[in-house]
C-alpha atoms as a PDB file:
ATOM      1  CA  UNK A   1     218.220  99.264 135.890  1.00  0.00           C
ATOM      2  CA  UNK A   2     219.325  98.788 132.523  1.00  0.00           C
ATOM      3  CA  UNK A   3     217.067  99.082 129.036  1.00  0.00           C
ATOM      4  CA  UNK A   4     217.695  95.494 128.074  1.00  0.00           C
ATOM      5  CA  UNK A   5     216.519  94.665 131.431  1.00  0.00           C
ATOM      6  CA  UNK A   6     213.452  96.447 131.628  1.00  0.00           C
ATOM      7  CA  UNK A   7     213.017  95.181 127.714  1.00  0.00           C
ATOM      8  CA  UNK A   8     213.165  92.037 129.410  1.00  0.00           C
ATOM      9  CA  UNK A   9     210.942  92.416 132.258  1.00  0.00           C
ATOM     10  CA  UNK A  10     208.081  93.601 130.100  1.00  0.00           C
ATOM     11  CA  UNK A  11     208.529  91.313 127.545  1.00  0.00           C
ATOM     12  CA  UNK A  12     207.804  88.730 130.548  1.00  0.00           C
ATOM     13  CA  UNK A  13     204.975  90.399 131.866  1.00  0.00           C
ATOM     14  CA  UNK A  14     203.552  90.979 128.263  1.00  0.00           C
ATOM     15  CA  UNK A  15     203.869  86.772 127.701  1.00  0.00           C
ATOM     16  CA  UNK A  16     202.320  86.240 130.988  1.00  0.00           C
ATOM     17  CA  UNK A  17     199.255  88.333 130.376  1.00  0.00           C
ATOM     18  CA  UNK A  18     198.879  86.905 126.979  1.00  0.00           C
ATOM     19  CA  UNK A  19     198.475  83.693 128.204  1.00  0.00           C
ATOM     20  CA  UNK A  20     196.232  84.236 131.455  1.00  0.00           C
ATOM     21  CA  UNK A  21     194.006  85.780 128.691  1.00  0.00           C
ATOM     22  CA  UNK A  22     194.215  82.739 126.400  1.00  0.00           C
ATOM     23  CA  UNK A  23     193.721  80.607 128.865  1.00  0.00           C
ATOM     24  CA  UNK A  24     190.515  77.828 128.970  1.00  0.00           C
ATOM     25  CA  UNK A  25     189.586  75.625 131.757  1.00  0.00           C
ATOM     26  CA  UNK A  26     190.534  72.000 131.302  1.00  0.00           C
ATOM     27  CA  UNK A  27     188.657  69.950 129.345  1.00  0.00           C
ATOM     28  CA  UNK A  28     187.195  72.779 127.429  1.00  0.00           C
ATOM     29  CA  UNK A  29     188.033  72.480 123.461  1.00  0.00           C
ATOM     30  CA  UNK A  30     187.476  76.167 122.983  1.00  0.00           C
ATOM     31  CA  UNK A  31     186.660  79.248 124.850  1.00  0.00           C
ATOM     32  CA  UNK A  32     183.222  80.015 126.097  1.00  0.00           C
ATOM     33  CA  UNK A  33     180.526  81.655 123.086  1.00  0.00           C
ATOM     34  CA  UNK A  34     180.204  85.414 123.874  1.00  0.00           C
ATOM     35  CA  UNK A  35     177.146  87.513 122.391  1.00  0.00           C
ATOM     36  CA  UNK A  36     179.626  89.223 120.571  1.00  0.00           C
ATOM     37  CA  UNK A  37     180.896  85.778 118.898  1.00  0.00           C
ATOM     38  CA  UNK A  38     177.279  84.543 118.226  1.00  0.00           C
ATOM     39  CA  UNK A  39     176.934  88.038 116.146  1.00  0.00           C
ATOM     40  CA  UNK A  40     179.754  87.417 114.213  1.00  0.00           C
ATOM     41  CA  UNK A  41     179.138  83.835 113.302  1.00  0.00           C
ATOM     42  CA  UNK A  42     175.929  84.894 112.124  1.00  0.00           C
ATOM     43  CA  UNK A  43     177.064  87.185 110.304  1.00  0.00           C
ATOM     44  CA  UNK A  44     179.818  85.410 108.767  1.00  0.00           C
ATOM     45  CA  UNK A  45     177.399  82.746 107.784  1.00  0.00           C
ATOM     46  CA  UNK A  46     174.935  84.928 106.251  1.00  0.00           C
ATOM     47  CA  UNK A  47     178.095  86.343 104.212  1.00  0.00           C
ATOM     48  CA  UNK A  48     178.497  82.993 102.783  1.00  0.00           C
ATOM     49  CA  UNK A  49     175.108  82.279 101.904  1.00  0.00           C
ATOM     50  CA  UNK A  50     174.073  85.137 100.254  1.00  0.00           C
ATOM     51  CA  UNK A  51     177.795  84.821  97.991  1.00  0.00           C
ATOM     52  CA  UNK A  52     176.136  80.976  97.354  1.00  0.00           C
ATOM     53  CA  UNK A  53     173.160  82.680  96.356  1.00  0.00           C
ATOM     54  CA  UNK A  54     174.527  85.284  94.509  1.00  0.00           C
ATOM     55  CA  UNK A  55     176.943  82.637  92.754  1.00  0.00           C
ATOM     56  CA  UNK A  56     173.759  80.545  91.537  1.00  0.00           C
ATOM     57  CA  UNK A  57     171.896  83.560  90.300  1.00  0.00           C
ATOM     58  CA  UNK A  58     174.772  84.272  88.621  1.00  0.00           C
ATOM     59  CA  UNK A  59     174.505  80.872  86.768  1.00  0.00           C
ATOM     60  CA  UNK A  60     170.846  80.919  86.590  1.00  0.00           C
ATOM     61  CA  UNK A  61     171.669  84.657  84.618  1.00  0.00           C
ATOM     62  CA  UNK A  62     174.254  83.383  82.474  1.00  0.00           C
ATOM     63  CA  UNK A  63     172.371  80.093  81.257  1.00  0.00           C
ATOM     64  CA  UNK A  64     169.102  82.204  80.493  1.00  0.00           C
ATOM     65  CA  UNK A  65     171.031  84.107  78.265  1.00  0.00           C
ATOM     66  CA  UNK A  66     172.429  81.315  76.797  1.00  0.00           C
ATOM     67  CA  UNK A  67     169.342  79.989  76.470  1.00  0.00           C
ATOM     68  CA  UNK A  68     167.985  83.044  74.648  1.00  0.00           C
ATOM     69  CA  UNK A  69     170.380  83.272  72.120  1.00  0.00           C
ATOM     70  CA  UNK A  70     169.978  79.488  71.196  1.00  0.00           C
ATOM     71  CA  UNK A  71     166.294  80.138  70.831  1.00  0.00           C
ATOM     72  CA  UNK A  72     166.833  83.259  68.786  1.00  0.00           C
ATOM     73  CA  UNK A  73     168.788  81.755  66.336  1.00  0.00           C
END
């Protein structure tokens, strides 16, 4: 057997297996939620609330100090 034929073979196989594993049941929009998925949307989602919080603390910072030095003179 040849290398470009075994290339070939595997690169089959490889295709195949990538989409058995890819694969969702019909009439499902996306794959099923895993624990592992709920973690990581929470987590993603607490990521960008605490940068929205961070962001208006931030602001709240920055106009308090603008605020000072208006009052100050």
């Amino acid at each position: 057997m040849s290398s470009k034929m075994l290339l070939a073979m595997l690169v089959a196989v490889a295709s195949a297996g990538a989409t058995a594993a890819d694969y969702t049941a019909p009439g499902q929009l996306s794959p099923a939620s895993t624990p592992t998925q709920k973690i990581r949307d929470a987590a993603s989602k607490a990521a960008r609330e605490a940068q929205i919080a961070a962001q208006k603390a931030a602001d709240a910072a920055k106009a308090a100090a603008e605020q000072s030095k208006v009052n100050a003179g």
